[in-house]
Protein backbone atom coordinates (compact mmCIF):
# COMPACT_ATOMS: atom_id res chain seq x y z
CA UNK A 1 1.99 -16.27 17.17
CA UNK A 2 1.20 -16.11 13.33
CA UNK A 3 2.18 -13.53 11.11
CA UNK A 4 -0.18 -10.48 11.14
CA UNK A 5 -0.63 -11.00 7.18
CA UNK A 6 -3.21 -13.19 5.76
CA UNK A 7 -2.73 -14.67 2.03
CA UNK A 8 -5.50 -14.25 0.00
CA UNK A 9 -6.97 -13.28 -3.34
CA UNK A 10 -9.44 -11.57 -2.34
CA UNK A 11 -10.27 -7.67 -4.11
CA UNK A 12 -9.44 -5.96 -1.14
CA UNK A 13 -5.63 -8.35 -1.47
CA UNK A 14 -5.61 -7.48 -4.65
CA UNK A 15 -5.76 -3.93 -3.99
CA UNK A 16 -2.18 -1.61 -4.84
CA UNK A 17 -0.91 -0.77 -1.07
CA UNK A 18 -1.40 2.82 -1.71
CA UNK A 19 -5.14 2.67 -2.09
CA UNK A 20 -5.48 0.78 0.84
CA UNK A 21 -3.39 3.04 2.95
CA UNK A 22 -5.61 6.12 1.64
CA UNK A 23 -8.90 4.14 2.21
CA UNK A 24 -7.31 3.57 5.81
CA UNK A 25 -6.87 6.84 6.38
CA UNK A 26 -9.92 7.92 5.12
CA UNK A 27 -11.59 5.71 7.78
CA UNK A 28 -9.32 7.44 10.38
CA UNK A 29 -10.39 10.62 9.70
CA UNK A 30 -14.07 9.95 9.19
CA UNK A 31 -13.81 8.34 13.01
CA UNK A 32 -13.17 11.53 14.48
CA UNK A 33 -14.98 13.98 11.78
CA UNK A 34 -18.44 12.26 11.57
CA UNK A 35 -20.57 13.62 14.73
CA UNK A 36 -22.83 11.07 15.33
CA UNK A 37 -22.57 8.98 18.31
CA UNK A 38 -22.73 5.14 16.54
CA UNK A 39 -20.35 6.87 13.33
CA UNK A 40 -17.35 4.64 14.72
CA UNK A 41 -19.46 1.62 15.50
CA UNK A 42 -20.61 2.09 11.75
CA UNK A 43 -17.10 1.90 9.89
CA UNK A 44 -16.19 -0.67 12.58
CA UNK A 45 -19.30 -2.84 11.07
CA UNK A 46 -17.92 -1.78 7.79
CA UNK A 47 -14.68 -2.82 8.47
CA UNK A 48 -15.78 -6.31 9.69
CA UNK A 49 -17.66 -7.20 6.67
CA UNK A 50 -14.52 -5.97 4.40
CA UNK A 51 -12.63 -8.49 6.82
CA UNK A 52 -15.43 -11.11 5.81
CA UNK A 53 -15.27 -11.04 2.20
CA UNK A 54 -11.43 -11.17 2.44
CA UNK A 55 -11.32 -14.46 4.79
CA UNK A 56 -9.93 -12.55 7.58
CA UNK A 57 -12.88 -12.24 9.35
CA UNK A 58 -12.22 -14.82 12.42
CA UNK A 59 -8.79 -13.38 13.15
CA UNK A 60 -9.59 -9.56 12.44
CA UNK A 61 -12.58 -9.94 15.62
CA UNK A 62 -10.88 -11.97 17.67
CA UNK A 63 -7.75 -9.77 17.86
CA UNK A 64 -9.56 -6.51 17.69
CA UNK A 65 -11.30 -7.55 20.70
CA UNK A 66 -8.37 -9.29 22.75
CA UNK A 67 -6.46 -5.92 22.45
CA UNK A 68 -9.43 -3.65 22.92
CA UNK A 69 -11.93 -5.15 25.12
CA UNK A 70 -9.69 -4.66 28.69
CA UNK A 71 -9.60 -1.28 27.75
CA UNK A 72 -12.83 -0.72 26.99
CA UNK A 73 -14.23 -2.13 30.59
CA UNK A 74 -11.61 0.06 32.28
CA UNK A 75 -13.24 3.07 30.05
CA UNK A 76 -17.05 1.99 31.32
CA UNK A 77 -15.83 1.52 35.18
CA UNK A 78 -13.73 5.09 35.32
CA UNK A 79 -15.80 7.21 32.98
CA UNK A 80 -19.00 5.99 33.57
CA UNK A 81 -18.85 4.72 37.43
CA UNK A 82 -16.25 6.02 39.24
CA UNK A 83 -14.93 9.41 37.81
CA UNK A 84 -18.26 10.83 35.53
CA UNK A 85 -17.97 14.44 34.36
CA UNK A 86 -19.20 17.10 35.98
CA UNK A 87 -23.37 18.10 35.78
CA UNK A 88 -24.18 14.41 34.42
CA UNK A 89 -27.43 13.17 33.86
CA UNK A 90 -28.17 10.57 36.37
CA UNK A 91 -30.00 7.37 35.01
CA UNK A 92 -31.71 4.86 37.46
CA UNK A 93 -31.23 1.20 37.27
CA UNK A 94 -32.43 0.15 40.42
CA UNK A 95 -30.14 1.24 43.49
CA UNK A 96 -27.96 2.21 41.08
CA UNK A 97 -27.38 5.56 39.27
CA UNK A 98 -25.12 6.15 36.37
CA UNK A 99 -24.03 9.06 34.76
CA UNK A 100 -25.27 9.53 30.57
CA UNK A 101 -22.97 11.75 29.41
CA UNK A 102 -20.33 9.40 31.37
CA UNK A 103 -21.44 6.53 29.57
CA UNK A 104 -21.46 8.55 26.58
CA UNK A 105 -18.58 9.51 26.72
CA UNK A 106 -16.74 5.79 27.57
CA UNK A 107 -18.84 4.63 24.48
CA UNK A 108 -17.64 7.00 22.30
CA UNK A 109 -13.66 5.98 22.97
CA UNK A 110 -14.15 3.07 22.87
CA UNK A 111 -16.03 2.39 19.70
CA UNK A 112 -12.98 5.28 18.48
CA UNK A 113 -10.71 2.92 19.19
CA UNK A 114 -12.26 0.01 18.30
CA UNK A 115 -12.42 1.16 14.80
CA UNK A 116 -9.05 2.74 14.88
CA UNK A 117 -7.49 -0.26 16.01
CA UNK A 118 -9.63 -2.46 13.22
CA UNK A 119 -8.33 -0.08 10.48
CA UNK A 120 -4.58 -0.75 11.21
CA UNK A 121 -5.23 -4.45 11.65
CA UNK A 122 -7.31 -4.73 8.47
CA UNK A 123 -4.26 -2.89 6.43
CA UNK A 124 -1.88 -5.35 7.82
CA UNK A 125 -3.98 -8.14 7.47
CA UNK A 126 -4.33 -7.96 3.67
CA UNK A 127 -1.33 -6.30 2.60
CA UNK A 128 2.01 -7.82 2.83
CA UNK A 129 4.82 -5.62 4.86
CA UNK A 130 7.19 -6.19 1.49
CA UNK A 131 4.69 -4.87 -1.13
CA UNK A 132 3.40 -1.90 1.60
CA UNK A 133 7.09 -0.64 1.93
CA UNK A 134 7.84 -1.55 -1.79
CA UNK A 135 4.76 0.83 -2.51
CA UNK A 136 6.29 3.67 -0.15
CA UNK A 137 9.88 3.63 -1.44
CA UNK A 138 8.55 3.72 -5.26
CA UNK A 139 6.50 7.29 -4.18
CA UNK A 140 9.48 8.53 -2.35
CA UNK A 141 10.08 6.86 1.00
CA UNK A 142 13.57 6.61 1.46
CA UNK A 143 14.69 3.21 1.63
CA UNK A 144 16.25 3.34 5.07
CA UNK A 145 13.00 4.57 6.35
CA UNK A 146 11.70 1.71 4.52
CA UNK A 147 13.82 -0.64 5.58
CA UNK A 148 12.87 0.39 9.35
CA UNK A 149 9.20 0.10 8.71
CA UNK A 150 9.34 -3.42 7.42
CA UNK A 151 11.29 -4.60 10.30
CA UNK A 152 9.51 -3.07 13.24
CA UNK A 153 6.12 -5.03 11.03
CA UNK A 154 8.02 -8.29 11.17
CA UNK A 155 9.31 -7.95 14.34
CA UNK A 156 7.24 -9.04 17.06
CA UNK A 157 5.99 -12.36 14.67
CA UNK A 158 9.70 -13.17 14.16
CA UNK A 159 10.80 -13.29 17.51
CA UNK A 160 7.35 -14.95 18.39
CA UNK A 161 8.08 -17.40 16.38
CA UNK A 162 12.03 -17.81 17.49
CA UNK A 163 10.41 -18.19 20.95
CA UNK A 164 8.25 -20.98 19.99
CA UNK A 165 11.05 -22.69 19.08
CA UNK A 166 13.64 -22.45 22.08
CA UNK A 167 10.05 -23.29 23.89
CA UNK A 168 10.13 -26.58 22.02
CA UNK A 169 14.02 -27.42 21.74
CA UNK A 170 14.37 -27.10 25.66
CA UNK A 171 11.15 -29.09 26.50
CA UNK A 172 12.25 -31.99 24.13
CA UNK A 173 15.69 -32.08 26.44
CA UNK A 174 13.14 -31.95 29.55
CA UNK A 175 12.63 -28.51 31.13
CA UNK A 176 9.79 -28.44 32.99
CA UNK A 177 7.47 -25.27 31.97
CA UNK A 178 4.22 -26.27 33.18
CA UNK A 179 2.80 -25.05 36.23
CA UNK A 180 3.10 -21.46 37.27
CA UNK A 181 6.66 -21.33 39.20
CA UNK A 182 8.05 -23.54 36.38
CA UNK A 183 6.90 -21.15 33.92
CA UNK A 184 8.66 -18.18 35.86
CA UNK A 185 11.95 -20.20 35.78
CA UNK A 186 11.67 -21.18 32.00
CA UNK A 187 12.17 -17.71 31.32
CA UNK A 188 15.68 -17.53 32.96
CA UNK A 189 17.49 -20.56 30.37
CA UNK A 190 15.54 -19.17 27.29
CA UNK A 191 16.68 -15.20 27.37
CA UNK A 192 19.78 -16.23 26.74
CA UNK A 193 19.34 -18.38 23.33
CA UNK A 194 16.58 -15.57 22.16
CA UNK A 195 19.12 -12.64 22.83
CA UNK A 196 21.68 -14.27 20.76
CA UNK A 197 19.16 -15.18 17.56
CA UNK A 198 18.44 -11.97 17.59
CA UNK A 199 21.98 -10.88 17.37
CA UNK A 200 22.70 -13.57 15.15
CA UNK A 201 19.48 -12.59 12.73
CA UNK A 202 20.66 -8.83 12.93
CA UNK A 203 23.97 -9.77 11.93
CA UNK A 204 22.72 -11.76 9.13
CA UNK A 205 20.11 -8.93 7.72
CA UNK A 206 23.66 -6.51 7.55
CA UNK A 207 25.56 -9.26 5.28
CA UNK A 208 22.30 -9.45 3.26
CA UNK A 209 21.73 -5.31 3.06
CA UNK A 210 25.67 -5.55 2.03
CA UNK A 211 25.42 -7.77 -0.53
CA UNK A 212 23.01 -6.69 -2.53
CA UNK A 213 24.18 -2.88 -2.55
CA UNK A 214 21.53 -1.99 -0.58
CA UNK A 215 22.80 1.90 -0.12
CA UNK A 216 24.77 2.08 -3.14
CA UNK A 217 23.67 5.21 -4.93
CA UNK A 218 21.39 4.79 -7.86
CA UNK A 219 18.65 3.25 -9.26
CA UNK A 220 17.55 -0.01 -7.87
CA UNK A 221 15.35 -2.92 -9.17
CA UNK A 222 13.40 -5.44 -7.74
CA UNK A 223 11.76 -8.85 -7.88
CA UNK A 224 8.02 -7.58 -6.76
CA UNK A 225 5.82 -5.49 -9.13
CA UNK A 226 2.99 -4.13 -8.50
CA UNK A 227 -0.40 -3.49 -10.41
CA UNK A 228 -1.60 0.36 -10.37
CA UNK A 229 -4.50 0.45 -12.61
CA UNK A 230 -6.11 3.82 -13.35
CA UNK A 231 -9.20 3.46 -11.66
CA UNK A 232 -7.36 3.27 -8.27
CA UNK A 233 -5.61 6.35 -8.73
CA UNK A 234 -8.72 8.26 -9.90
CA UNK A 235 -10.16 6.36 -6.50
CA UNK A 236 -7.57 7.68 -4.46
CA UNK A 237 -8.15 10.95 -5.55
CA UNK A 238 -11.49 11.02 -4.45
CA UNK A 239 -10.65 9.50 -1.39
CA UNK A 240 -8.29 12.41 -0.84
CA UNK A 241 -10.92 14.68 -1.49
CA UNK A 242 -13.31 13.12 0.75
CA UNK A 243 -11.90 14.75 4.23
CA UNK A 244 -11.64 18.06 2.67
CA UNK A 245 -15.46 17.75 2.06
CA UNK A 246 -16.03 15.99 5.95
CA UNK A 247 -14.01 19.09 7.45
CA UNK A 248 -16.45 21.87 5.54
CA UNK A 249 -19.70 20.16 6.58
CA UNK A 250 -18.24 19.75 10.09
CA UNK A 251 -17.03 23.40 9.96
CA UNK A 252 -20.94 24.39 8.59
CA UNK A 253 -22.64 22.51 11.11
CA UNK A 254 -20.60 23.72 13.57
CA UNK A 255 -21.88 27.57 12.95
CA UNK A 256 -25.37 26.98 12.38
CA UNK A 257 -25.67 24.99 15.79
């Protein structure tokens, strides 16, 4: 499995974490604020072509879609075949009938989620875990909290990765795992080796943490800096501002429908 971050140079890698994390949840909020029924597939389009002129497009669709699109069917066959709501509008195709507001309903979640999900995966995709918790601890984060974030983001590609390679050693000494029985009984010989990495990596992270002083009181200083020009603070300020404004007009239509 590769790591979820892509290196680039691309504007939106260039970006200060921060600004990205607002424009993220910007998006978020505009997914579930706008009230129009193709509003998610929208930012999701949006999304993708900020994926394209980063480089990321390939991997941003094809994982969106490997997560998403089992859940999405199961959304279309319950919501729109098998459980509909109440009083729904039956449309004919043939000897079939299917509810609208059903299908409206599965479309809507699903697009939701679809640009939820490519929000998340766009962050992580252009920002590197170390300068996105480096970002958070400078504003206030508390470095344990920090420290917590950037290991749960490294996790699953590390132990991928550690996988991989107990995969390899033990089919260059000649365990079978092709086939689907030998596959089941691959697992058994490499638990073992991948249980004790990840004790041995844990281990190692605490004699790192202790070295360096890591919750010695005081000020601390670091190898990565970060550019914070003034134009993406004044951005982020506006981009702040933006749901207050999305909340009023969906307040206002609200009581004049």
């Amino acid at each position: 499995m590769q790591p979820i971050y892509a290196p680039g140079t691309s504007l939106l890698h260039r970006l200060h974490p921060l600004t990205k994390v607002v424009g993220a949840a910007l998006v978020i909020v505009a997914i579930y604020l706008l009230p129009w029924l193709l509003a998610p597939l929208a930012l999701f389009g949006m999304l993708l072509m900020l994926a394209a002129l980063s480089g990321v497009a390939d991997r941003f669709l094809r994982t969106a879609l490997r997560v998403l699109l089992p859940i999405t069917i199961s959304l279309f066959v319950i919501q729109g075949i098998l459980f509909p709501p109440p009083g729904s509008t039956p449309i004919s195709l043939g000897p079939i009938n299917l509810p609208l507001e059903g299908l409206e309903f599965a479309f809507l979640t699903s697009t939701r989620l679809l640009a939820f999900t490519g929000t998340f995966l766009l962050l992580l995709q252009t920002t590197h875990p170390a300068d996105l918790v480096f970002a958070l601890t400078e504003r206030g984060l508390p470095r344990s909290i920090g420290y917590i974030l950037l290991v749960s983001l490294q996790i699953v590609p590390d132990m991928s990765a550690r996988t991989t390679a107990i995969l390899e050693a033990q089919r260059s000494r000649g365990l079978e795992t092709q086939g689907g029985l030998r596959r089941v009984r691959a697992i058994v010989p490499l638990v073992g080796p991948l249980v004790v990495g990840a004790l041995v990596d844990v281990e190692e992270r605490a004699m790192a943490l202790e070295s360096r002083a890591y919750t010695a009181p005081g000020l601390k200083s670091s190898l990565r800096q970060l550019v914070d020009s003034t134009g993406q603070r004044v951005a982020r300020l506006l981009m702040l501002l933006t749901p207050v404004s999305l909340m009023a007009g969906r307040i206002a239509l609200f009581f004049l429908t």
